[in-house]
Protein backbone atom coordinates (compact mmCIF):
# COMPACT_ATOMS: atom_id res chain seq x y z
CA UNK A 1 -21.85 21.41 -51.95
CA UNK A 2 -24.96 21.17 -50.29
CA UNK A 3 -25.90 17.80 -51.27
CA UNK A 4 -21.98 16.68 -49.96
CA UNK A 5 -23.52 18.24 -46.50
CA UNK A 6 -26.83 16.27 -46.78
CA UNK A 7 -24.70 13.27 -47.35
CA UNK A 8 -22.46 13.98 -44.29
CA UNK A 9 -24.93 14.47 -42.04
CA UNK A 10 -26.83 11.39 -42.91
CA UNK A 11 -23.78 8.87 -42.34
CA UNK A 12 -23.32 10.45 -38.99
CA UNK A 13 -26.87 9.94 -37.93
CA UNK A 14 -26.57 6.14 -39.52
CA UNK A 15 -23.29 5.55 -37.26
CA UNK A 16 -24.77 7.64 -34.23
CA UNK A 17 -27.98 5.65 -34.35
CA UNK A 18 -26.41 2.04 -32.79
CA UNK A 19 -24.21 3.92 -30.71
CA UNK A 20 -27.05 5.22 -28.79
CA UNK A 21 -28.80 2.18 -29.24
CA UNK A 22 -25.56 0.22 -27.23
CA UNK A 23 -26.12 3.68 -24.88
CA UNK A 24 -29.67 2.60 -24.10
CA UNK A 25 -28.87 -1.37 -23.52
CA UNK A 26 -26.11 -0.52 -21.37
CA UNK A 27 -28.52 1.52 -19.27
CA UNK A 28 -31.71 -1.21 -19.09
CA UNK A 29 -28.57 -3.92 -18.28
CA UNK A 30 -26.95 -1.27 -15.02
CA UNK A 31 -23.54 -2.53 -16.52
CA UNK A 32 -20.60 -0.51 -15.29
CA UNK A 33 -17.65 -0.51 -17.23
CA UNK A 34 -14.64 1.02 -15.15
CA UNK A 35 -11.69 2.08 -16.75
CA UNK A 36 -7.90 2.19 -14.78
CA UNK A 37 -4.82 3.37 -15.91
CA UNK A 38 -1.74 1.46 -14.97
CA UNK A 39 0.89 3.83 -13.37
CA UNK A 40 3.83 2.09 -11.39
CA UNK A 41 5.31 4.56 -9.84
CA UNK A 42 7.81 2.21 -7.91
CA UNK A 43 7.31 -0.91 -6.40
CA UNK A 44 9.72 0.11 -3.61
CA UNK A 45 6.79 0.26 -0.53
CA UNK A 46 8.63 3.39 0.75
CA UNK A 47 8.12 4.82 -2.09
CA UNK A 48 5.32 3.69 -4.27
CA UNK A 49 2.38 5.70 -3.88
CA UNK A 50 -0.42 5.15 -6.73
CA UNK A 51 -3.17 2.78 -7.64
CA UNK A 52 -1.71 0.26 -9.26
CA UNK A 53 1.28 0.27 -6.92
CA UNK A 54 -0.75 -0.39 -4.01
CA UNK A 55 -2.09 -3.43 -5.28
CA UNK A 56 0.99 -4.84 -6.66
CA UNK A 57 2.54 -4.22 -3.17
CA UNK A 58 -0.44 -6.02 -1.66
CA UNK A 59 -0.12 -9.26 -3.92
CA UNK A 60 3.91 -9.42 -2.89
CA UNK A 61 3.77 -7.84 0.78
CA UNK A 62 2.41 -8.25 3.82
CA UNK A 63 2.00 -5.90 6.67
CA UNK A 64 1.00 -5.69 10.31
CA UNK A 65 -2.39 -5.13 9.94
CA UNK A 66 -5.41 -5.09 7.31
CA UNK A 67 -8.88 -4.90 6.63
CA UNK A 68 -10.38 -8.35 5.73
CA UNK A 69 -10.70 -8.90 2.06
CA UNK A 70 -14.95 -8.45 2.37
CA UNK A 71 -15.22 -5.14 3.69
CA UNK A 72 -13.16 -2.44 5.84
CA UNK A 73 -15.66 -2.89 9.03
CA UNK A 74 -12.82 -3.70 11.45
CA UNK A 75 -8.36 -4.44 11.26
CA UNK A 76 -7.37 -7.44 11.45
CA UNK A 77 -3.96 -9.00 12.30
CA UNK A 78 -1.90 -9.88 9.79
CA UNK A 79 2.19 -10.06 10.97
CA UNK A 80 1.13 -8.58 14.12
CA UNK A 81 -0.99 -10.71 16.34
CA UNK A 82 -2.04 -7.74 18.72
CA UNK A 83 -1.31 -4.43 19.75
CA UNK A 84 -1.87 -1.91 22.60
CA UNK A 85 -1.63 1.54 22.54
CA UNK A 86 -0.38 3.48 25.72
CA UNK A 87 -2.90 6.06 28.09
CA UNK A 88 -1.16 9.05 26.74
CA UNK A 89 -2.01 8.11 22.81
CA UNK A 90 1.18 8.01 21.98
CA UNK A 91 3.13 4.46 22.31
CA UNK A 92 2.05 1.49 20.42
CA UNK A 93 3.26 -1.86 21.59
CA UNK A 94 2.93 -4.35 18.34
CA UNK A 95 3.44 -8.30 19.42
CA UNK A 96 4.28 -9.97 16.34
CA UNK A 97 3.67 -13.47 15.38
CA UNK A 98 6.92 -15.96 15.42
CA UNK A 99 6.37 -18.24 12.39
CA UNK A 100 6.40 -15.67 9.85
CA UNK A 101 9.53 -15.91 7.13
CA UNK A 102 10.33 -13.77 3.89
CA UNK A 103 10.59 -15.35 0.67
CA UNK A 104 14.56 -14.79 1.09
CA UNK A 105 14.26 -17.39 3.84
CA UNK A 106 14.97 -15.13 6.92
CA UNK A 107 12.39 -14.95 9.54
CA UNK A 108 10.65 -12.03 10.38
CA UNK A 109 11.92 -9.96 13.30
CA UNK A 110 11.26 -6.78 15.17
CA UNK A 111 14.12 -5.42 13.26
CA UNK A 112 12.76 -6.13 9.96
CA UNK A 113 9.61 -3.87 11.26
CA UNK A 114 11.48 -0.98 12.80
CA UNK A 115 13.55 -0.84 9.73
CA UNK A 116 10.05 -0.74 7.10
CA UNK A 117 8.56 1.76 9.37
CA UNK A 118 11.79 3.98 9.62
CA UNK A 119 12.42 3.75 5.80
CA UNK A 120 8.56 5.07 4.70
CA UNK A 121 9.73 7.96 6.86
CA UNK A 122 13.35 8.50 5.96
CA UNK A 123 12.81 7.71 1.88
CA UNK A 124 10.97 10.54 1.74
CA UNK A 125 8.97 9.24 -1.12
CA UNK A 126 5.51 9.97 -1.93
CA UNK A 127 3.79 7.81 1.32
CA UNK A 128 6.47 9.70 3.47
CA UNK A 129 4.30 12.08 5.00
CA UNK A 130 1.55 9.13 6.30
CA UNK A 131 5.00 8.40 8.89
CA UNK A 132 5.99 12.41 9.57
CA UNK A 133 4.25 11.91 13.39
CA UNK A 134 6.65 8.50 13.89
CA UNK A 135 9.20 10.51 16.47
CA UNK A 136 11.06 6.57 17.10
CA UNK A 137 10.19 3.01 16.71
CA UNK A 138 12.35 0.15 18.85
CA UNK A 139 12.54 -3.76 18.69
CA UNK A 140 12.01 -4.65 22.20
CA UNK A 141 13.05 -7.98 21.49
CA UNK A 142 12.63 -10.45 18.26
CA UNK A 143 8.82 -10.37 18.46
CA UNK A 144 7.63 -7.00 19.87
CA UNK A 145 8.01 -3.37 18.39
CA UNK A 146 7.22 -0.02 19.98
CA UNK A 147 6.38 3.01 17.84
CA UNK A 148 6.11 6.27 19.66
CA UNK A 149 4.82 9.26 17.72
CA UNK A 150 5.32 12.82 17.90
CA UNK A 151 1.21 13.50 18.51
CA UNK A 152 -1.53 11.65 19.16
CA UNK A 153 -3.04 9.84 15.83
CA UNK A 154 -6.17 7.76 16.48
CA UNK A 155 -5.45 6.49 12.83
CA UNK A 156 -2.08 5.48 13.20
CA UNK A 157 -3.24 1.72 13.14
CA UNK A 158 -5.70 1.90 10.26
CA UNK A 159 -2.87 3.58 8.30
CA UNK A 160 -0.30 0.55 8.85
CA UNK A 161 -2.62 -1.54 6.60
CA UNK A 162 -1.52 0.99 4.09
CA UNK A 163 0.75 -1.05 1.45
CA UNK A 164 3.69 1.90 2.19
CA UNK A 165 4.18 0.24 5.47
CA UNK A 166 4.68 -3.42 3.87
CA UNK A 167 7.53 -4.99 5.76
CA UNK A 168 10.25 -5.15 3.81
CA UNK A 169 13.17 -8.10 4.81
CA UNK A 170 15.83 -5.67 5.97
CA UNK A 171 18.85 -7.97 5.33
CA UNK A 172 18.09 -8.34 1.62
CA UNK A 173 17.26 -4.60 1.55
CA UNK A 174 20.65 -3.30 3.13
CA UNK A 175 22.34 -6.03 1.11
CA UNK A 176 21.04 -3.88 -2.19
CA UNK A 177 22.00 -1.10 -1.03
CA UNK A 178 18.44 0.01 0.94
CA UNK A 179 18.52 1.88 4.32
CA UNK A 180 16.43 3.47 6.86
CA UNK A 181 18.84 6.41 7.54
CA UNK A 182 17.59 9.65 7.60
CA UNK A 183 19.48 10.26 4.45
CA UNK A 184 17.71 7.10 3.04
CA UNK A 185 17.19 6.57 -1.14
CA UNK A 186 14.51 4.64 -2.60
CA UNK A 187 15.64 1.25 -4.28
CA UNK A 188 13.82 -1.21 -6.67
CA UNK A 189 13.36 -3.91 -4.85
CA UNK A 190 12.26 -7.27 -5.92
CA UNK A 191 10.04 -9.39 -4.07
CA UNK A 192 10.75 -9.09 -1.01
CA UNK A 193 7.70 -9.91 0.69
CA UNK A 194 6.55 -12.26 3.45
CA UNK A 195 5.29 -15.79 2.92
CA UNK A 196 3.75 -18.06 5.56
């Protein structure tokens, strides 16, 4: 019995011994090794609202805003080409550019964005509450959208690079049975995403 427990402990130490060795490599090489679960929540952007979702979403999507690719120092345009935010805080005028066009074919409107913004809200879905202080967004026309919100957000621009606020082609949405009601549902959607 005790020689059994001699034994024992001696093969541990033998297969501890290059496992700390590996330890001590690792540590003179400052390799990090990171590890990521994959959990797809839904790749419906009114919905979807973990890791790996957001960067599915941003590989199909595209959305008024973002950060460029090097660093988070500053937003950049993306489908909007500027914006403008009112005295009071609380309007944001959103110009949008005129030669965008989803991979259904159909070009990019004001609609389409008044309908993605409305839906985050209305779906209720996990990324719901990053649109609670939208109180109304309107096309103006084809190319310009106004967002008015409830109180004053100095983020609200910085959150529209958020993949939840992807714009979504409303026409193929509605036509699967998406909406941005207020009683709105969350649908799998394809790629519906914006190309050009």
């Amino acid at each position: 019995m005790f020689l059994r427990r001699i034994v024992v402990i001696v093969l541990i130490l033998v297969m501890a011994v290059p496992v700390l060795n590996g330890v001590s490599s690792a540590q003179e090489e400052k390799v990090l090794v990171v590890g990521h679960a994959e959990a797809t929540d839904s790749l419906d952007p009114a919905r979807g609202y973990t890791q790996t979702t957001s960067l599915i979403l941003r590989a199909t999507y595209q959305n008024l805003v973002t950060f460029p690719d090097q660093d988070a120092s500053a937003l950049i345009p993306m489908l909007a080409t500027e914006w403008s935010i009112s005295d009071d805080g609380l309007t944001y005028t959103l110009k949008l550019r005129d030669d965008a066009v989803f991979s259904s074919g159909n070009p990019l409107t004001a609609v389409d964005v008044v309908f993605s913004l409305l839906r985050v809200k209305n779906v209720q879905g996990s990324p719901a509450f990053l649109a609670a202080n939208i109180a109304s967004a309107t096309a103006v026309d084809d190319y310009t959208v106004t967002v008015t919100l409830s109180a004053v957000d100095p983020s609200f621009v910085t959150k529209l690079a958020f993949s939840a606020f992807a714009i979504v082609d409303s026409k193929v949405v509605m036509e699967n049975g998406g909406t941005d009601a207020e009683d709105a549902a969350p649908l799998c959607v394809g790629a519906l995403g914006v190309s050009g």
